[in-house]
Protein backbone atom coordinates (compact mmCIF):
# COMPACT_ATOMS: atom_id res chain seq x y z
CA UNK A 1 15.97 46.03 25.33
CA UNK A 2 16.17 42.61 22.78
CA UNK A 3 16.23 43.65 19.29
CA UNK A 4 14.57 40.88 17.37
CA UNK A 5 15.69 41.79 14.51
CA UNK A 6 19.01 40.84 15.42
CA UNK A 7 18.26 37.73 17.48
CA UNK A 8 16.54 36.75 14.67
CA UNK A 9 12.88 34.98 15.75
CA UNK A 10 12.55 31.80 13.75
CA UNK A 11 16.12 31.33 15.38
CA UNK A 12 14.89 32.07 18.95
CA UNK A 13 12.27 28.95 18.15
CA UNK A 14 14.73 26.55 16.71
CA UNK A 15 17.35 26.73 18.79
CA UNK A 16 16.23 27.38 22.57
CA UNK A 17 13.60 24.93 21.87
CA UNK A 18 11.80 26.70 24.38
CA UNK A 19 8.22 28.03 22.83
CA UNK A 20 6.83 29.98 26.23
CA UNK A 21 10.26 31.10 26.88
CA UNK A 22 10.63 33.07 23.52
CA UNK A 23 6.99 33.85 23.11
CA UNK A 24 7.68 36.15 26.74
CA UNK A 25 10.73 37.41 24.52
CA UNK A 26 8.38 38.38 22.05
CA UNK A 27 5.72 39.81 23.60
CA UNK A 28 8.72 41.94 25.82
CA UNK A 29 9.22 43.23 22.00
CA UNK A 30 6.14 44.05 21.26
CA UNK A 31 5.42 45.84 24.47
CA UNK A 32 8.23 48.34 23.25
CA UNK A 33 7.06 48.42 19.25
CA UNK A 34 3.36 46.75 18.05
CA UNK A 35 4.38 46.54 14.61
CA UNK A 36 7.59 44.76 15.09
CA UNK A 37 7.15 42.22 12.65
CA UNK A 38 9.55 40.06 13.87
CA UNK A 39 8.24 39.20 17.12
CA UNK A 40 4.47 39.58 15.32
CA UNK A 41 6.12 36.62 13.33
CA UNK A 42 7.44 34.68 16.02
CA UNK A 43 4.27 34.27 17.80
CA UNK A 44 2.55 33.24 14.69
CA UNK A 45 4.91 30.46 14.09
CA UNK A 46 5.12 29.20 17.84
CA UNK A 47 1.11 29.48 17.23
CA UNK A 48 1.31 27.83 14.12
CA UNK A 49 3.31 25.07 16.26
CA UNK A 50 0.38 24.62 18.30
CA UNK A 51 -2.07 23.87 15.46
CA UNK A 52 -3.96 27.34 16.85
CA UNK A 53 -3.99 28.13 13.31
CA UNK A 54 -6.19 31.05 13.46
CA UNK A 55 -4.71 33.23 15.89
CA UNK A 56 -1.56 32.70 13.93
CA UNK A 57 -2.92 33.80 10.80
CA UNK A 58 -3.69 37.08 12.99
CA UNK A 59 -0.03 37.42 14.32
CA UNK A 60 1.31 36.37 10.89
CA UNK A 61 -0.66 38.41 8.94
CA UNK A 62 0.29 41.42 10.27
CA UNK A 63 3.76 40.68 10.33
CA UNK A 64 3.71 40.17 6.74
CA UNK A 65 1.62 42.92 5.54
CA UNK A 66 4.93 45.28 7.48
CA UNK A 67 7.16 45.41 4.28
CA UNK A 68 8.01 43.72 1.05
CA UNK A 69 11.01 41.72 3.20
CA UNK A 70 8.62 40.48 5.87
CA UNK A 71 5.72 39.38 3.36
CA UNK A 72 9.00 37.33 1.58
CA UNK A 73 10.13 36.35 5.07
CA UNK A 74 6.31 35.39 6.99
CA UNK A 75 4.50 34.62 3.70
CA UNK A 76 5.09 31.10 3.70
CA UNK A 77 4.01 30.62 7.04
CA UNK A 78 1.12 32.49 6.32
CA UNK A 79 0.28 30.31 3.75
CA UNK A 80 0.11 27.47 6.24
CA UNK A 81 -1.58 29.22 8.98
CA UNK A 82 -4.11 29.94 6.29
CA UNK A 83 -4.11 26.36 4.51
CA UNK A 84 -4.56 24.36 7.72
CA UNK A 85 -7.05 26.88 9.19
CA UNK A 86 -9.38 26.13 6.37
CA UNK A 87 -8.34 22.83 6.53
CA UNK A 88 -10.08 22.89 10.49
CA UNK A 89 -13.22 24.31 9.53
CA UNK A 90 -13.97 21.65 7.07
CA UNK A 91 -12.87 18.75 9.52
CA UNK A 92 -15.06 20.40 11.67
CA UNK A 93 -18.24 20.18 9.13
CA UNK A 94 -17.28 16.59 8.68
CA UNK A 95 -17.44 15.71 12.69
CA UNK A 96 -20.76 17.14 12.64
CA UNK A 97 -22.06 14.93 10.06
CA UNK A 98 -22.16 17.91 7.78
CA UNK A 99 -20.68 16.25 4.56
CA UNK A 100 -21.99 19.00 1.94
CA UNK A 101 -20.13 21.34 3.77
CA UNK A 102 -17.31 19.67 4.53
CA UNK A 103 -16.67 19.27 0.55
CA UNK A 104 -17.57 22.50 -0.28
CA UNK A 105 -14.66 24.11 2.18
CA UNK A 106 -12.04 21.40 1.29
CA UNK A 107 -12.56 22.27 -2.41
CA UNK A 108 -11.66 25.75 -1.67
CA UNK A 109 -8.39 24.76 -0.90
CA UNK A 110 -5.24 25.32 -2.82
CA UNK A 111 -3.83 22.17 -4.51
CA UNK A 112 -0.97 21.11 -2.20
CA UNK A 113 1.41 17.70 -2.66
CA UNK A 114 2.83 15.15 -0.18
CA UNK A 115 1.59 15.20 3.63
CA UNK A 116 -0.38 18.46 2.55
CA UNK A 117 -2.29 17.37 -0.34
CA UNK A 118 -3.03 13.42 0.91
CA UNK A 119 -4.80 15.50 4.21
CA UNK A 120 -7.25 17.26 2.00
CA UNK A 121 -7.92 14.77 -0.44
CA UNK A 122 -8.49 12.01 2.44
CA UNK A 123 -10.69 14.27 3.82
CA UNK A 124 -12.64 14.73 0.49
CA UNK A 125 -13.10 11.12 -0.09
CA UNK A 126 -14.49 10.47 3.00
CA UNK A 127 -17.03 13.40 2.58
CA UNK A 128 -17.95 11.62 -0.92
CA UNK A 129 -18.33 8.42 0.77
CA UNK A 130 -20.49 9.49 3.31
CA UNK A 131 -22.53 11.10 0.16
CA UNK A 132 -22.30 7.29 -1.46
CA UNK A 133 -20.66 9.49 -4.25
CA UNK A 134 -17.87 6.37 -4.42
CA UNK A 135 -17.20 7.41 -7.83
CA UNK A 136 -15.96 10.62 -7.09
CA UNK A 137 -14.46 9.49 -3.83
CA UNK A 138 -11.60 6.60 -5.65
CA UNK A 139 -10.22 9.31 -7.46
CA UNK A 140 -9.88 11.73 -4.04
CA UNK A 141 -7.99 8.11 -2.32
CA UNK A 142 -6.03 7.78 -5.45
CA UNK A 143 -5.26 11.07 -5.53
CA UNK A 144 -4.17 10.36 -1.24
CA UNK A 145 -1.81 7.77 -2.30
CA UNK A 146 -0.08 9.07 -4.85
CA UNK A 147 1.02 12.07 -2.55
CA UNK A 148 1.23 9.95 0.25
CA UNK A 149 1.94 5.55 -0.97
CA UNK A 150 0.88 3.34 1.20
CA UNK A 151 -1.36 5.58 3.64
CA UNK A 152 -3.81 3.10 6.12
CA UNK A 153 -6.42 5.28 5.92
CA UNK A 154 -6.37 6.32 2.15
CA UNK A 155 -6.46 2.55 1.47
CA UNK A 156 -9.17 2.06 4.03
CA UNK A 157 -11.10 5.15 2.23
CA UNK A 158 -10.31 3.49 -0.69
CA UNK A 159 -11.24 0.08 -0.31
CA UNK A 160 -14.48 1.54 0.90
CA UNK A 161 -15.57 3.29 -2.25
CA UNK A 162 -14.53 0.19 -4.37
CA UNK A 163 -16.88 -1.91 -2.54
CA UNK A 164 -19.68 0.96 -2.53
CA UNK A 165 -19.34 0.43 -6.10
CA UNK A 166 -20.02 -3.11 -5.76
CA UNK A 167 -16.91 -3.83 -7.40
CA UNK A 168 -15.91 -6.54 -4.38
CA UNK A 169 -13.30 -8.39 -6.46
CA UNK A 170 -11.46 -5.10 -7.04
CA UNK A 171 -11.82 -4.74 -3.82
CA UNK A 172 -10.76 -7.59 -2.26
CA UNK A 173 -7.68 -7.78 -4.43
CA UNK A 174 -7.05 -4.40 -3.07
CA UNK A 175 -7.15 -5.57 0.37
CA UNK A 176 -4.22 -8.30 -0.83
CA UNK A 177 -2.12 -5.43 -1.38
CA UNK A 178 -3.03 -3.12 1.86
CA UNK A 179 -0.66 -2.11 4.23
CA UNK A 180 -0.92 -4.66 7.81
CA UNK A 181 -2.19 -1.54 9.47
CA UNK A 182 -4.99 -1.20 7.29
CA UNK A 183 -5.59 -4.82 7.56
CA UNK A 184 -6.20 -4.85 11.01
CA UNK A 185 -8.44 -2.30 10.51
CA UNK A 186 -10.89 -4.37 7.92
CA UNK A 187 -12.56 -5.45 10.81
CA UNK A 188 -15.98 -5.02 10.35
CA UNK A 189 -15.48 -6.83 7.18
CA UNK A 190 -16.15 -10.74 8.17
CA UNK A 191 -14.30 -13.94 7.00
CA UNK A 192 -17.23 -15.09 4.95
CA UNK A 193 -17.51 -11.67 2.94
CA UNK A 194 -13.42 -12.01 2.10
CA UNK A 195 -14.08 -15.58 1.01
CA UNK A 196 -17.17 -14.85 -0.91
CA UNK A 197 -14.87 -12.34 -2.80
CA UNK A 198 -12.14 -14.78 -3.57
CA UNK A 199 -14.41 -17.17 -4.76
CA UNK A 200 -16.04 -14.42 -7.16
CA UNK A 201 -12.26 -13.55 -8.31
CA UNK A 202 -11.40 -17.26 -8.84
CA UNK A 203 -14.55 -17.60 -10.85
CA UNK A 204 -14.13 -14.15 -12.89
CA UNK A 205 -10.30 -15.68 -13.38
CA UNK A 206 -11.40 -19.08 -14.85
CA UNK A 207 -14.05 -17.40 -16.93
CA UNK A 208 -11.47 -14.90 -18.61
CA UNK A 209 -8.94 -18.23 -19.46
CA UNK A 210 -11.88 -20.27 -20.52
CA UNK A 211 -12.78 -16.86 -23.01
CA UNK A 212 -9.28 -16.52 -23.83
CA UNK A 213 -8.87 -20.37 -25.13
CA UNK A 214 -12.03 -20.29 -27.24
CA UNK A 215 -10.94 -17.00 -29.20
CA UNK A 216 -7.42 -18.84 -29.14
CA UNK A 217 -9.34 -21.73 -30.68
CA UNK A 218 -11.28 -19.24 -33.12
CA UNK A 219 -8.26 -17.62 -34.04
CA UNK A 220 -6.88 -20.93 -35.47
């Protein structure tokens, strides 16, 4: 009989690199003892793996609630099964055009940085967007690319709510600055808008110097 607890089932996953293969290994432990939190906890990550985040909340969860060492040992993954699981339900609302929703459940989630956070707060801004809450929705992309610097689709999400705020030579000096991914992207934006936006940020430029001598002048 395989005692788990001395194969030790995170290192079952990492090292045979073989997921089915060591799920059968668990599930031959738990045939022999249900609340062997070890192989409870190796199915939740190999689940976890597989983005099936809430059937490894279920495997995880029980694992951890075993003793004080597995919560220490299975928390953390529980946390993720958890974080991205909520993270789902509000990409779902999004897909189906719910954006109300799709806020409300993203703002229920736990304030996260790098990779973690930039996921939820793209997610938000493009909600807001879709609400024509642009405002509210720069702050979610700036928020995007600080935890995650030069993101194509925070700048995209980005660019958008600067332009919903009819702020186009923000926005087009922006686009200067995007990544080429996100470039190629713009392409529903046409050659005449672009233009029409550097003319308005030539013309905003020459009317700031022009300001700028005459207090110069005045100041004399």
């Amino acid at each position: 009989e395989i005692s788990l607890g001395l194969v030790g089932s995170e290192m079952c996953i990492r090292d045979s690199g073989d997921t089915e293969g060591a799920r059968e290994r668990f599930e031959y432990a738990l045939r022999g003892n249900r609340r062997d939190s070890d192989a409870l906890g190796g199915i939740g990550v190999i689940l976890l793996q597989q983005n099936r985040f809430a059937e490894a909340e279920d495997y995880l969860s029980r694992a951890a609630s075993r003793s004080k060492r597995s919560r220490a040992k299975w928390g953390e993954a529980l946390s993720s099964a958890r974080y991205w699981g909520t993270y789902e339900q509000a990409k779902a609302a999004f897909d189906q055009v719910n954006f109300p929703e799709a806020e409300r459940i993203a703002r229920g989630l736990p304030q996260r940085s790098g990779q973690d956070g930039k996921a939820v707060h793209q997610l938000l801004g493009d909600a807001l967007n879709n609400q024509q809450r642009y405002n509210e929705a720069e702050g979610e992309f700036q928020a995007a690319l600080a935890d995650a610097p030069g993101d194509p689709g925070a700048q995209l999400g980005l660019f958008t709510a600067l332009t919903g705020q009819n702020r186009s030579q923000e926005a087009y000096a922006f686009s200067q600055q995007m990544s080429p991914e996100a470039r190629a992207q713009l392409g529903n934006i046409t050659g005449l808008q672009v233009s029409q936006w550097q003319v308005e940020a030539d013309l905003a430029s020459v009317s700031y110097t022009h300001l700028r001598a005459h207090e110069t002048e005045a100041d004399l």
